[in-house]
Protein backbone atom coordinates (compact mmCIF):
# COMPACT_ATOMS: atom_id res chain seq x y z
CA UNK A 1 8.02 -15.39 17.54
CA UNK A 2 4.60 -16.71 17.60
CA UNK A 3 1.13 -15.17 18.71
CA UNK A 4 1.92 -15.73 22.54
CA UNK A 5 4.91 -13.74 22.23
CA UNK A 6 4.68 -10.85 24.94
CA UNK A 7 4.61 -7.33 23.69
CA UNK A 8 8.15 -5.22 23.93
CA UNK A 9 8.04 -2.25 25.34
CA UNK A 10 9.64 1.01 23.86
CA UNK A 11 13.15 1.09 25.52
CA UNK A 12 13.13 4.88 25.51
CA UNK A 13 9.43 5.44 27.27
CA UNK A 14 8.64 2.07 28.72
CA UNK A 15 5.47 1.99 27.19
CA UNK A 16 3.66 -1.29 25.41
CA UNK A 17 3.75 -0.70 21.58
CA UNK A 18 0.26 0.62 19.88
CA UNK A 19 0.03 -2.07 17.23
CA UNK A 20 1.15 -5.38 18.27
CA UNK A 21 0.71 -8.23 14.97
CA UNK A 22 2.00 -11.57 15.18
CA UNK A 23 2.08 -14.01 12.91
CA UNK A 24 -0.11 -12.32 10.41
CA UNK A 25 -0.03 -14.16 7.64
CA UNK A 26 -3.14 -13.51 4.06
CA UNK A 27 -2.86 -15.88 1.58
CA UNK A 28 -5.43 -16.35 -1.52
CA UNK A 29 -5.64 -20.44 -2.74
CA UNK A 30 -1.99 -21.22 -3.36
CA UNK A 31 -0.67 -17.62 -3.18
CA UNK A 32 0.65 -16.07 0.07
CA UNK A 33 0.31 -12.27 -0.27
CA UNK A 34 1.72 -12.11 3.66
CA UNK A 35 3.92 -14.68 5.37
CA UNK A 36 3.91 -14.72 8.95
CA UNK A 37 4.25 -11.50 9.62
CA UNK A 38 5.21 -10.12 13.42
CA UNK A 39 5.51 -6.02 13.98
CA UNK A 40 5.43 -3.74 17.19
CA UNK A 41 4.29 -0.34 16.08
CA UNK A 42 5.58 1.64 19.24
CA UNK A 43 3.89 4.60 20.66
CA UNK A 44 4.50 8.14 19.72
CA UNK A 45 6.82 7.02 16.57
CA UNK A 46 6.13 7.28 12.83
CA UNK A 47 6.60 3.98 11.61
CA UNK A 48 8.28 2.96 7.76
CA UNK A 49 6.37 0.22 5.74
CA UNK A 50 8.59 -0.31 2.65
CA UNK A 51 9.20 -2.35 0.11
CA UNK A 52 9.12 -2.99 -3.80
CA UNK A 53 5.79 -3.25 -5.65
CA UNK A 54 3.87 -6.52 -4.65
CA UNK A 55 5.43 -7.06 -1.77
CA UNK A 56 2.48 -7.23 0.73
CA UNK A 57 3.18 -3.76 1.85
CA UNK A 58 -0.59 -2.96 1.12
CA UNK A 59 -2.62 -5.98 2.26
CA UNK A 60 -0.50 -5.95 5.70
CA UNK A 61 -1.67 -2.02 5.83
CA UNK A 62 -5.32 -3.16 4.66
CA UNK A 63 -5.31 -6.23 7.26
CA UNK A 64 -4.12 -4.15 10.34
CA UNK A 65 -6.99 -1.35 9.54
CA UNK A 66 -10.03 -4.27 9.23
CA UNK A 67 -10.35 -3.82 5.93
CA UNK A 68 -8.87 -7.49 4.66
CA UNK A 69 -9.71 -10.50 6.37
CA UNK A 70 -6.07 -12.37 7.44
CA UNK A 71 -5.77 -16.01 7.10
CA UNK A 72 -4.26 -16.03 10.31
CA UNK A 73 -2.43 -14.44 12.83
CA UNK A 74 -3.13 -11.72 15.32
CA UNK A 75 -3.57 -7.69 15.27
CA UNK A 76 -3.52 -5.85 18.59
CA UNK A 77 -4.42 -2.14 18.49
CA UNK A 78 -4.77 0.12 22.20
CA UNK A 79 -5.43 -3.31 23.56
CA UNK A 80 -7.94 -4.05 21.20
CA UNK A 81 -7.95 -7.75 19.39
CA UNK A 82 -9.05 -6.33 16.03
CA UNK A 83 -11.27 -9.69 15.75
CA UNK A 84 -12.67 -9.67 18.73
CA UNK A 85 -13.10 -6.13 19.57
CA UNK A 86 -13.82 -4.86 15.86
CA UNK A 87 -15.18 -1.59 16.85
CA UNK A 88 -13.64 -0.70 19.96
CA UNK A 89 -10.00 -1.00 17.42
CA UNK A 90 -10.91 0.87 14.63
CA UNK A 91 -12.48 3.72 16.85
CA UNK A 92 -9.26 4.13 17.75
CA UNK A 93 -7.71 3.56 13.86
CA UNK A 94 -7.49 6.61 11.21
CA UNK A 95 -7.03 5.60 8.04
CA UNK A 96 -5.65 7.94 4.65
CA UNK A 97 -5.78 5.34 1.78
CA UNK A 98 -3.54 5.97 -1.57
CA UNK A 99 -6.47 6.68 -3.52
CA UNK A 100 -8.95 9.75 -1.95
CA UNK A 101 -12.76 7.65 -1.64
CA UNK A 102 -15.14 10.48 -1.00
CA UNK A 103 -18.67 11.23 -1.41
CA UNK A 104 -18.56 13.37 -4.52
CA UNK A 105 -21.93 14.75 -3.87
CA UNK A 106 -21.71 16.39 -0.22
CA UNK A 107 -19.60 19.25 0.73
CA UNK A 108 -16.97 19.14 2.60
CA UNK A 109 -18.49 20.32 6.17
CA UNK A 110 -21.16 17.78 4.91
CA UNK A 111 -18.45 15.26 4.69
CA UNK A 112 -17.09 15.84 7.55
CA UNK A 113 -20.05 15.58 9.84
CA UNK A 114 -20.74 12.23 8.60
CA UNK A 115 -17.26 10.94 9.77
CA UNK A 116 -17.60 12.16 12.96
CA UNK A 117 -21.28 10.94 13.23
CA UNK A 118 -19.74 7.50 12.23
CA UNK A 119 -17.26 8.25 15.16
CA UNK A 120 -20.31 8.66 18.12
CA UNK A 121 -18.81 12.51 18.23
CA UNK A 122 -21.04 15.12 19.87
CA UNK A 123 -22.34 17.97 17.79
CA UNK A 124 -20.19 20.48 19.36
CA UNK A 125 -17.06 18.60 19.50
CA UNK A 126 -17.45 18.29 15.36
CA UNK A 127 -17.55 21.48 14.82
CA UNK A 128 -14.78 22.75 16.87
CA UNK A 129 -13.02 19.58 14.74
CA UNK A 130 -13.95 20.85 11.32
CA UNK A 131 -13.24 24.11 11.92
CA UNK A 132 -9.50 23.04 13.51
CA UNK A 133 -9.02 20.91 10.43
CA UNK A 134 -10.18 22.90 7.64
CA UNK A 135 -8.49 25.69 8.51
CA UNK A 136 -5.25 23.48 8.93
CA UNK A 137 -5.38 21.56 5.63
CA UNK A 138 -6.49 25.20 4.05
CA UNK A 139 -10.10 23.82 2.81
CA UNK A 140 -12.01 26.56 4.95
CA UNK A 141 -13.27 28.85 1.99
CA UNK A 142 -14.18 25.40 0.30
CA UNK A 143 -16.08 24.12 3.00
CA UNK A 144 -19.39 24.43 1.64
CA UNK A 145 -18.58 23.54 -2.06
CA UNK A 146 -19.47 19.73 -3.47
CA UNK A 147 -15.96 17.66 -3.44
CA UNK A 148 -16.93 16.56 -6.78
CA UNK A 149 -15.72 20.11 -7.72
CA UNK A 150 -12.19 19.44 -5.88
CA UNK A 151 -8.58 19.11 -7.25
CA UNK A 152 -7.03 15.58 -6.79
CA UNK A 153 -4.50 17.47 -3.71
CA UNK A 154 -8.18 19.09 -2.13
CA UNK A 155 -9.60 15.66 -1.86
CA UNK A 156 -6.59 14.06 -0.33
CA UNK A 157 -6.34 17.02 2.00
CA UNK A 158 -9.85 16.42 2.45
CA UNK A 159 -9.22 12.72 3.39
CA UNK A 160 -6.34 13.77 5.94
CA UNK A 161 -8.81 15.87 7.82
CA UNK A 162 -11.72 13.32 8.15
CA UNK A 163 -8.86 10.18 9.25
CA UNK A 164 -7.65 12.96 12.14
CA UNK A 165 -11.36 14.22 13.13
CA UNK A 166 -12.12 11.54 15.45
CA UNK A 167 -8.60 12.27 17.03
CA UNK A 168 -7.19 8.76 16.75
CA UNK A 169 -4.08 6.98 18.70
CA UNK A 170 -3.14 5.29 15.56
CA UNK A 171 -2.87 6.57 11.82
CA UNK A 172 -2.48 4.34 9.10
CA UNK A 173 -1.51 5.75 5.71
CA UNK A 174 -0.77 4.23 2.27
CA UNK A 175 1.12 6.25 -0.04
CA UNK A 176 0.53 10.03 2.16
CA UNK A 177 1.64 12.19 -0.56
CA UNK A 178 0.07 11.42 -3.47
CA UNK A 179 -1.97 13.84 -5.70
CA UNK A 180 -0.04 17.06 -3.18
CA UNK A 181 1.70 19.72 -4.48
CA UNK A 182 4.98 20.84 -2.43
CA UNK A 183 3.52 22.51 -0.09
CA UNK A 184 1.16 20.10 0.86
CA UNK A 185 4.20 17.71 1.35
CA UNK A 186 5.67 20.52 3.69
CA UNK A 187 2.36 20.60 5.45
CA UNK A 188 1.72 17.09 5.95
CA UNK A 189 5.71 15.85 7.00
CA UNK A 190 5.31 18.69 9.51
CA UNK A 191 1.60 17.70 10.59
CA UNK A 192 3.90 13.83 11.28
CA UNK A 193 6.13 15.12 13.83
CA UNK A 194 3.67 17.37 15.43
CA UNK A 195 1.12 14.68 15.88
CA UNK A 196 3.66 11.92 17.10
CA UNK A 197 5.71 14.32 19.61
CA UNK A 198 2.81 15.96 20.97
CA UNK A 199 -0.39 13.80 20.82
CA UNK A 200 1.54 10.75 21.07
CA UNK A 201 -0.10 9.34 18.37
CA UNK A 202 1.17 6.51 16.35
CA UNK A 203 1.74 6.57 12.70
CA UNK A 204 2.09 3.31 10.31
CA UNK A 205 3.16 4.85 6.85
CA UNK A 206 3.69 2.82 4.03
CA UNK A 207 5.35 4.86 0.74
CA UNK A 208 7.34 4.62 -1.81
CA UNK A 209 8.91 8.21 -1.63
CA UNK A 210 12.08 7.12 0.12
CA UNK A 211 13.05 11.03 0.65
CA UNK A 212 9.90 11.23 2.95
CA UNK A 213 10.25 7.98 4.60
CA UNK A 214 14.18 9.01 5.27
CA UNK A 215 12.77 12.48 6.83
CA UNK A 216 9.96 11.48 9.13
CA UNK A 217 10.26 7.93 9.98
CA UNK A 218 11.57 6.70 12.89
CA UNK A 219 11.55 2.91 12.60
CA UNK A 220 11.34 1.13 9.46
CA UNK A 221 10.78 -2.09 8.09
CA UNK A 222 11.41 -3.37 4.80
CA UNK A 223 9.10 -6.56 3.44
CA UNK A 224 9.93 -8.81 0.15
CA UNK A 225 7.35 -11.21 -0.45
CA UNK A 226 5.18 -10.95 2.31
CA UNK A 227 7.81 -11.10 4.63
CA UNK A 228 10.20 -9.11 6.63
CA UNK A 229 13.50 -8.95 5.71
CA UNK A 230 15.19 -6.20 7.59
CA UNK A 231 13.73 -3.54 10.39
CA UNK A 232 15.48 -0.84 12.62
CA UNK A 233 16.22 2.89 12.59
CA UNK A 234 18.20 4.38 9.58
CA UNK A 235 21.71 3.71 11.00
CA UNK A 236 20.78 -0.02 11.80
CA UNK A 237 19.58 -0.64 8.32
CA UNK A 238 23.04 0.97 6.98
CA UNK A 239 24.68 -1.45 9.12
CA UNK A 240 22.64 -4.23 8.13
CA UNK A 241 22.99 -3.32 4.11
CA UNK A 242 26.59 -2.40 4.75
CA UNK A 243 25.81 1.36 3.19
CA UNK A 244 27.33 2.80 6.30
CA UNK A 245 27.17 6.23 4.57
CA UNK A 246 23.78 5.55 2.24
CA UNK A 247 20.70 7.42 1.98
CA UNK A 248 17.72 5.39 2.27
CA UNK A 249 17.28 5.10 -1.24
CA UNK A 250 20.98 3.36 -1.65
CA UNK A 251 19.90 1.10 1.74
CA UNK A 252 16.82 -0.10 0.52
CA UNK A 253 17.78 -1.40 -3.21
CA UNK A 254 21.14 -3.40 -1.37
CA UNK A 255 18.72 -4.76 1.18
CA UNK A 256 16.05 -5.46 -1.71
CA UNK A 257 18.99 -6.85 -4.23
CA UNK A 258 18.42 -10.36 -5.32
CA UNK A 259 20.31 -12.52 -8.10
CA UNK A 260 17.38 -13.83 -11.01
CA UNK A 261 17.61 -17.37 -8.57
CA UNK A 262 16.57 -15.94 -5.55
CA UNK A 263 13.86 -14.06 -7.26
CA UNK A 264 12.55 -16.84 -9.50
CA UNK A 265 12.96 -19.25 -6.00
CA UNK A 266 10.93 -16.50 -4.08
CA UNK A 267 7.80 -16.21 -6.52
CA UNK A 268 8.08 -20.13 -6.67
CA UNK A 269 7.24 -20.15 -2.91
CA UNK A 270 5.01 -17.45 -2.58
CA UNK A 271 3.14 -19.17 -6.01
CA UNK A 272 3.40 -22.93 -4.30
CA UNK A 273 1.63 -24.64 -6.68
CA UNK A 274 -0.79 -22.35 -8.62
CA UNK A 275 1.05 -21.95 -12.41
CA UNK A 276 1.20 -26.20 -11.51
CA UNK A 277 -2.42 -26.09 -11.98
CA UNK A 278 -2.69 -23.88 -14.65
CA UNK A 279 -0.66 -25.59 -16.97
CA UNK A 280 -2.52 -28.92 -16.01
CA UNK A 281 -5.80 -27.56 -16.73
CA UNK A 282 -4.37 -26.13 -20.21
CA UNK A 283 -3.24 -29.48 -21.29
């Protein structure tokens, strides 16, 4: 594919994906993080980012939310060119990063309020939005206490609710379940399927807790440095890995296996000439 490529639509709805990206593609001097890169997020679907550690898995996630600058390529969100249209995108983006980033010294309602300033939300429709989400993510009788005073779980919780106050079409989340004890997990799997089946709302997940990924995802797709290198539902990637009766788990390491050759032969690429010019300066 390359970036004229038209959009597919969703076979079972007809509709144009959420998130079209083509040829995306971050690189940093001779190293290529992400290597031409094309994904259709469809509508309505939670949708699997996988793959080992240093894969690209994160920079694609931090590219499609604005956060990284690609080297090239496209990113289409709602209809929105992500370069072009900046705003108009990520007004439409949610993002839940692995790592909670709050403001330590405002409460949560404080918290809150700011988001949905940020978000050109009127008075009354943040309110009714706190109150919603609080109570949801169980943070009401906390609402007024400083989030420096928060468990790791409350300010991830915390997190969830401002990245779904703005109520957005897409959610992008890096590692969801992360500092939450099991009934947090419950909560938030559950929270998935509620928001894709009845809000419609896409959600571009990225984890390394297979179990989840094998319970809520609908699509996946599986990179290896910074590239693609299988996509489908469950039962197609057990046909492509030959694990016809595998969990996810068993899928992903036979699609992920590679000799020491193909490894070293990968890095080499992905490298080009960078240890090249280490060793020259050295000597």
């Amino acid at each position: 594919m390359n970036d004229e490529t038209p959009p597919q639509t969703d076979g079972s709805t007809g509709e144009a994906p959420l998130v079209v990206v083509r040829g995306l593609t971050k690189t940093y001097d001779d190293f290529t993080a992400v290597d031409h890169i094309d994904l259709d997020v469809p509508t309505g679907q939670v949708f699997g980012v996988l793959g080992p550690n240093g894969a690209g898995k994160t920079t694609t996630m931090r590219m499609i939310t604005g956060l990284i600058e690609p080297t090239a390529g496209s990113i289409s969100i709602d209809g929105f060119d992500l370069q072009k249209d900046t705003v108009d995108a990520k007004k439409v983006t949610g993002f839940i990063p692995d790592r909670p980033y709050v403001y330590d010294k405002l409460t949560a309602f404080e918290y809150l309020r700011f988001i949905g300033g940020l978000y050109g939300m009127t008075e009354k429709r943040i309110a009714a939005r706190i109150d919603e989400l609080l109570t949801l993510f169980e943070l009401r009788e906390w609402s007024n206490g400083l989030i420096e005073s928060f468990s790791h779980g409350m300010k991830q919780r915390l997190v969830f609710s401002g990245a779904l106050l703005p109520e957005p079409r897409l959610l992008v989340i890096d590692e969801p379940m992360v500092g939450l004890d099991p009934k947090g997990h419950h909560l938030v799997k559950t929270l998935f399927r509620s928001l894709v089946e009845e809000q419609r709302m896409s959600i571009l997940l990225s984890t390394h807790t297979l179990e989840v990924a094998e319970e809520v995802c609908d699509q996946i797709v599986i990179i290896n440095h910074g590239r693609i290198i299988a996509r489908g539902t469950l039962g197609q990637l057990r046909l492509e890995s030959g694990e016809n009766d595998g969990n996810l788990e068993q899928v992903f390491l036979r699609i992920t296996e590679e000799t020491e050759d193909e490894r070293d032969q990968a890095v080499a690429r992905r490298f080009g000439n960078a240890r090249r010019s280490v060793e020259e300066e050295a000597s």
